[in-house]
N, C-alpha and C. Protein backbone atom coordinates (compact mmCIF):
# COMPACT_ATOMS: atom_id res chain seq x y z
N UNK A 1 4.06 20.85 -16.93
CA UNK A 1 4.52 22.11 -16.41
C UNK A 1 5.87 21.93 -15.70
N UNK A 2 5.86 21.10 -14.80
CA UNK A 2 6.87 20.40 -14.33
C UNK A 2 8.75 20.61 -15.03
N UNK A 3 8.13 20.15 -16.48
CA UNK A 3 8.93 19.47 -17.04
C UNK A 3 9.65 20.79 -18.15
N UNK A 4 8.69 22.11 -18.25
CA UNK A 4 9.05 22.88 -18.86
C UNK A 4 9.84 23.78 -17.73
N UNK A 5 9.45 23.68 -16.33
CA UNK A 5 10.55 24.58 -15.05
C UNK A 5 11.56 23.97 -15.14
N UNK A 6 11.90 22.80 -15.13
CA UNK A 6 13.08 21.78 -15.23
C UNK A 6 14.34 22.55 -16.29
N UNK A 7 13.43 22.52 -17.62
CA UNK A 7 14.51 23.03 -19.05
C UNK A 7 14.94 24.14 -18.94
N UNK A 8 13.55 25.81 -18.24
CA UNK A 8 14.05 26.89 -18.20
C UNK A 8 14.88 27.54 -16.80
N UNK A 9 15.02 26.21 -15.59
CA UNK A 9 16.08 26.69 -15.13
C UNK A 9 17.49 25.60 -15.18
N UNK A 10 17.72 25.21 -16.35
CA UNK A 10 18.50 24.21 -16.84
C UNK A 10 18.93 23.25 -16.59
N UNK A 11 17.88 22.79 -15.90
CA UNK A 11 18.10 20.92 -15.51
C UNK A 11 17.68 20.34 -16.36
N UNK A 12 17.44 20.41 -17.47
CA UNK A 12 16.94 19.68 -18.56
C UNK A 12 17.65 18.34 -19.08
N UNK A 13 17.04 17.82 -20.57
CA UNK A 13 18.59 17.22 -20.82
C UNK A 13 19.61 17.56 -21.19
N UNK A 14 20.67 16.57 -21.15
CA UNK A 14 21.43 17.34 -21.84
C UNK A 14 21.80 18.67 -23.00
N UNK A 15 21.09 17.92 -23.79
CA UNK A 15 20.69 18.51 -25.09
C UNK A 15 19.87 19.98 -24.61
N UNK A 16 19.00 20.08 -23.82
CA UNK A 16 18.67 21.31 -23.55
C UNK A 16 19.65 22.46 -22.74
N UNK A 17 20.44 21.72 -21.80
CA UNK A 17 21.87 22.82 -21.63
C UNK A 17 22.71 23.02 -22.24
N UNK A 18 23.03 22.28 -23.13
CA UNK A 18 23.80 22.39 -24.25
C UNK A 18 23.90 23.75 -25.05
N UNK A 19 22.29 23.61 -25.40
CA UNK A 19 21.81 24.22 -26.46
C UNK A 19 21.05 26.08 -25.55
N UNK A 20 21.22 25.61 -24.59
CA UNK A 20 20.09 26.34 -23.44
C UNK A 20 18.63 26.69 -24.15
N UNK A 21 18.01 25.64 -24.32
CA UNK A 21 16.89 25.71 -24.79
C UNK A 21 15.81 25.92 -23.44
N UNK A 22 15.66 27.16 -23.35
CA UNK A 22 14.24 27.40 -22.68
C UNK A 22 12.89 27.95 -23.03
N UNK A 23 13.07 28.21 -24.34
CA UNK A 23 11.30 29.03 -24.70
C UNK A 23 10.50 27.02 -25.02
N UNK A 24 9.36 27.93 -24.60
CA UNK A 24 7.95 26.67 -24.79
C UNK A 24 7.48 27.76 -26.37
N UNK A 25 7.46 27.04 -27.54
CA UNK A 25 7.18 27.77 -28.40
C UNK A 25 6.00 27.30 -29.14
N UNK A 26 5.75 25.70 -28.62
CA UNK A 26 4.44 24.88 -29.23
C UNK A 26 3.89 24.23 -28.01
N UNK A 27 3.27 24.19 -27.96
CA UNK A 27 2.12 23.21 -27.04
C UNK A 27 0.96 22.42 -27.08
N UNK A 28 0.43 20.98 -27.14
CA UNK A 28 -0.66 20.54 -27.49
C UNK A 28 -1.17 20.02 -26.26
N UNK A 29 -2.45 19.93 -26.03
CA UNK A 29 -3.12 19.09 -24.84
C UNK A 29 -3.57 18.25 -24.96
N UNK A 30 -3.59 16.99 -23.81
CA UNK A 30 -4.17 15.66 -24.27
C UNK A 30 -4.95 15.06 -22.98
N UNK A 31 -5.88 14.17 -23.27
CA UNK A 31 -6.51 13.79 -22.24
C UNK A 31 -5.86 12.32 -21.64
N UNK A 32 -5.02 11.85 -22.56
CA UNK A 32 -4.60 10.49 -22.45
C UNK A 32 -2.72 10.63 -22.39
N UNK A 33 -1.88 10.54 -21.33
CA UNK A 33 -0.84 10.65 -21.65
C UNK A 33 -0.06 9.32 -22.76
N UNK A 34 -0.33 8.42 -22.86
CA UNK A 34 -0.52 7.77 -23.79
C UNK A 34 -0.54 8.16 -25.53
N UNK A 35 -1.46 9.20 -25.80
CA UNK A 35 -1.48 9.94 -26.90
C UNK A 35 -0.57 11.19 -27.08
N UNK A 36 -0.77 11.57 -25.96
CA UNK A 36 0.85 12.82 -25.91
C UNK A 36 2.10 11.95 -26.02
N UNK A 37 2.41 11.16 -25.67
CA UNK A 37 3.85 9.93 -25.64
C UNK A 37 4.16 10.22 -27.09
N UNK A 38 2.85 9.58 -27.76
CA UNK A 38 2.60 9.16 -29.35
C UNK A 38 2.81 10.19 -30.66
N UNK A 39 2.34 11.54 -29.93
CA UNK A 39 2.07 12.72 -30.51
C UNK A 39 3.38 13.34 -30.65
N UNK A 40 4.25 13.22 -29.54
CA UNK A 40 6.06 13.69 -29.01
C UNK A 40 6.91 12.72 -30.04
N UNK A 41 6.81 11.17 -30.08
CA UNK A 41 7.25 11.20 -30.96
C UNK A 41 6.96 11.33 -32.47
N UNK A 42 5.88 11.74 -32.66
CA UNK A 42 5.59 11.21 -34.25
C UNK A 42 6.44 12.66 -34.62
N UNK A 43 6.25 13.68 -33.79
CA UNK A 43 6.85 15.22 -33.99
C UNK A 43 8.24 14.77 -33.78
N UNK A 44 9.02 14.53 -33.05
CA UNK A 44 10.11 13.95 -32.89
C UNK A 44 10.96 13.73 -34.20
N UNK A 45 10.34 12.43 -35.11
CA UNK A 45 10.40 11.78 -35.81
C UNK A 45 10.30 12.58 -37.73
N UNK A 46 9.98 14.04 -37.48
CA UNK A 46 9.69 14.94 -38.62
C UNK A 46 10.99 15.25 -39.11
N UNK A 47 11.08 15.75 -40.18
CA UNK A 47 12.38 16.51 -40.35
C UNK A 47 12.04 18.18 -39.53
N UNK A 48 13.30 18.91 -39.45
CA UNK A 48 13.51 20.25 -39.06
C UNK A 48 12.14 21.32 -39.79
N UNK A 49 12.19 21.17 -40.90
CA UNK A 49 11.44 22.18 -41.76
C UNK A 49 9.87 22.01 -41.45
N UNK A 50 9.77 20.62 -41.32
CA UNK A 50 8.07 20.50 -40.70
C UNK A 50 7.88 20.99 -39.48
N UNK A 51 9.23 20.90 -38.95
CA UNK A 51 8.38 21.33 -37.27
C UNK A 51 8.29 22.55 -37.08
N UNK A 52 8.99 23.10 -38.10
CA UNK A 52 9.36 24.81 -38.16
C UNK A 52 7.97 25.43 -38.24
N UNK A 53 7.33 24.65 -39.30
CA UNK A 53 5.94 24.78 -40.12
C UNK A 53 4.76 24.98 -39.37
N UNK A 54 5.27 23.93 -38.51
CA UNK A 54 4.36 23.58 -37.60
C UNK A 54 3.94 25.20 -36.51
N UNK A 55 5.10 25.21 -35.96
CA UNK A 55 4.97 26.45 -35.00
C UNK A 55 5.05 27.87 -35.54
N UNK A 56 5.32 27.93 -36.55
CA UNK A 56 5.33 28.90 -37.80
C UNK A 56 3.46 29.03 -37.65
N UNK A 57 2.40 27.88 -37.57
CA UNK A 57 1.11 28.27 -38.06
C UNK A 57 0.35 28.47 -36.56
N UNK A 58 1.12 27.91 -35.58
CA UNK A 58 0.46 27.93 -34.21
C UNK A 58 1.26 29.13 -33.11
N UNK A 59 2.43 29.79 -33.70
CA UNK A 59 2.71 30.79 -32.97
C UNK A 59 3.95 31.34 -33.93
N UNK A 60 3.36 32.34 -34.62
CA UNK A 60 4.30 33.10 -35.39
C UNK A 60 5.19 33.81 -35.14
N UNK A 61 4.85 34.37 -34.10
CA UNK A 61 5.98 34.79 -33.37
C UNK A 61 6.59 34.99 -32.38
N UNK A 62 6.54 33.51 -32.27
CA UNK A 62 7.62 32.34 -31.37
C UNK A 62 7.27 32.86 -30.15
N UNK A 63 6.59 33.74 -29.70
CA UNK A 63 6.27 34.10 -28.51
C UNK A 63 6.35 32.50 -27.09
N UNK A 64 7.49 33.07 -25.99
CA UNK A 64 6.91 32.10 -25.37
C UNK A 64 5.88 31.88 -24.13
N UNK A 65 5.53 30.50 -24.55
CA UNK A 65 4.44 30.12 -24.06
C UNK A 65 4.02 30.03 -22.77
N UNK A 66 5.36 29.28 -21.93
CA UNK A 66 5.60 29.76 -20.81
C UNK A 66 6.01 30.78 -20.30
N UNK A 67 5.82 32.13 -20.29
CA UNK A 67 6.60 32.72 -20.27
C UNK A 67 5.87 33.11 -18.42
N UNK A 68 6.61 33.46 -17.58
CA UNK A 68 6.00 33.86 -16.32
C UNK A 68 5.60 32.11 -15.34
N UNK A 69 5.84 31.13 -16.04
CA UNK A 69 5.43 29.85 -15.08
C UNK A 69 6.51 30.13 -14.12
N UNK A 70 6.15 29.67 -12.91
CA UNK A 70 7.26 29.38 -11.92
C UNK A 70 7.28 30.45 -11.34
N UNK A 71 6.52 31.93 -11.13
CA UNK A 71 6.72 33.33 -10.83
C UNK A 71 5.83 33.04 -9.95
N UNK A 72 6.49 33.96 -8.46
CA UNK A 72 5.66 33.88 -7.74
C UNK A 72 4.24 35.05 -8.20
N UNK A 73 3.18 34.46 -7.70
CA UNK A 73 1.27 34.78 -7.51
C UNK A 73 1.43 35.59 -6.44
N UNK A 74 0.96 37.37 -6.58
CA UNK A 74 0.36 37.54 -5.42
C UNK A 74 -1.06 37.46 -5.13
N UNK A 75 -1.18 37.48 -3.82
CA UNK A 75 -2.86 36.89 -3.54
C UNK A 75 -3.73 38.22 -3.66
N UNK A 76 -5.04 37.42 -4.33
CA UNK A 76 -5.54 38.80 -4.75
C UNK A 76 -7.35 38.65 -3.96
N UNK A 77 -7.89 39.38 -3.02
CA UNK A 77 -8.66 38.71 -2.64
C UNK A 77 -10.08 39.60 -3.01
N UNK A 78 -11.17 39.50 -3.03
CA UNK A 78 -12.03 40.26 -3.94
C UNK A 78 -13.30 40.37 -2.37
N UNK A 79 -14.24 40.88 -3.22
CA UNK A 79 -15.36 41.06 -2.22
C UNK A 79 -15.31 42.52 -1.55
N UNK A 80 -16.03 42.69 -0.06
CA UNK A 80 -16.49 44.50 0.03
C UNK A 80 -15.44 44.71 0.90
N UNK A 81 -14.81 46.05 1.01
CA UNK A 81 -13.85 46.43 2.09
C UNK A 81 -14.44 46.38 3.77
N UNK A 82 -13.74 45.12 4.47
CA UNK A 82 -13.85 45.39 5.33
C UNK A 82 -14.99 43.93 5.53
N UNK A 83 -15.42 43.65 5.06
CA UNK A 83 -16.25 42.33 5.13
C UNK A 83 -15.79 40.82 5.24
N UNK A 84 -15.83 39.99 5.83
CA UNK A 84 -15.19 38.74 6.35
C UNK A 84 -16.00 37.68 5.97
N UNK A 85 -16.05 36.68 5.00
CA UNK A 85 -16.71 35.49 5.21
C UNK A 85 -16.83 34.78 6.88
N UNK A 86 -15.72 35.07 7.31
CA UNK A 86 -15.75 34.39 8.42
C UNK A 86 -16.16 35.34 10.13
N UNK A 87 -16.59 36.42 9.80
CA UNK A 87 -16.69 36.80 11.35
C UNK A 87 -18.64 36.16 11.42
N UNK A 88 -18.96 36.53 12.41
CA UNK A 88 -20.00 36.44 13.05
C UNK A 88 -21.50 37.23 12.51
């Protein structure tokens, strides 16, 4: 998450200000960062048209993914009007 606030307010790498690359348009999850390392480059390592393919079948329309990270939350608190976990 970190690392996608970084690109969309353009501290990225180079290559991402360059280009001003900020949409998150693919995303995979992993339990092992180790296998995400592995997974970044094997995608890395594709030509253009596969990766196109790729996000072409997992988000057609490019919608992004992050879209709203980094926005402030207002607090939303639930339960009866007027009732306190904490009084007496």
């Amino acid at each position: 998450m970190v690392r996608v606030l970084r690109h969309k307010a353009g501290q990225g790498s180079a290559f991402t200000r360059k280009y001003r690359v900020h949409r998150l348009v693919y995303t995979q999850a992993f339990q092992n960062i180790g296998d995400a390392i592995a997974r970044e480059t094997q995608i890395k390592g594709w030509a253009r048209d596969k990766k196109l393919t790729l996000i072409r079948l997992h988000n057609p329309t490019w919608e992004d993914l992050a879209e709203g990270w980094g926005e402030p939350v207002p607090m939303q608190f639930k339960g009866k009007a007027g009732s306190s976990r904490w009084s007496e």
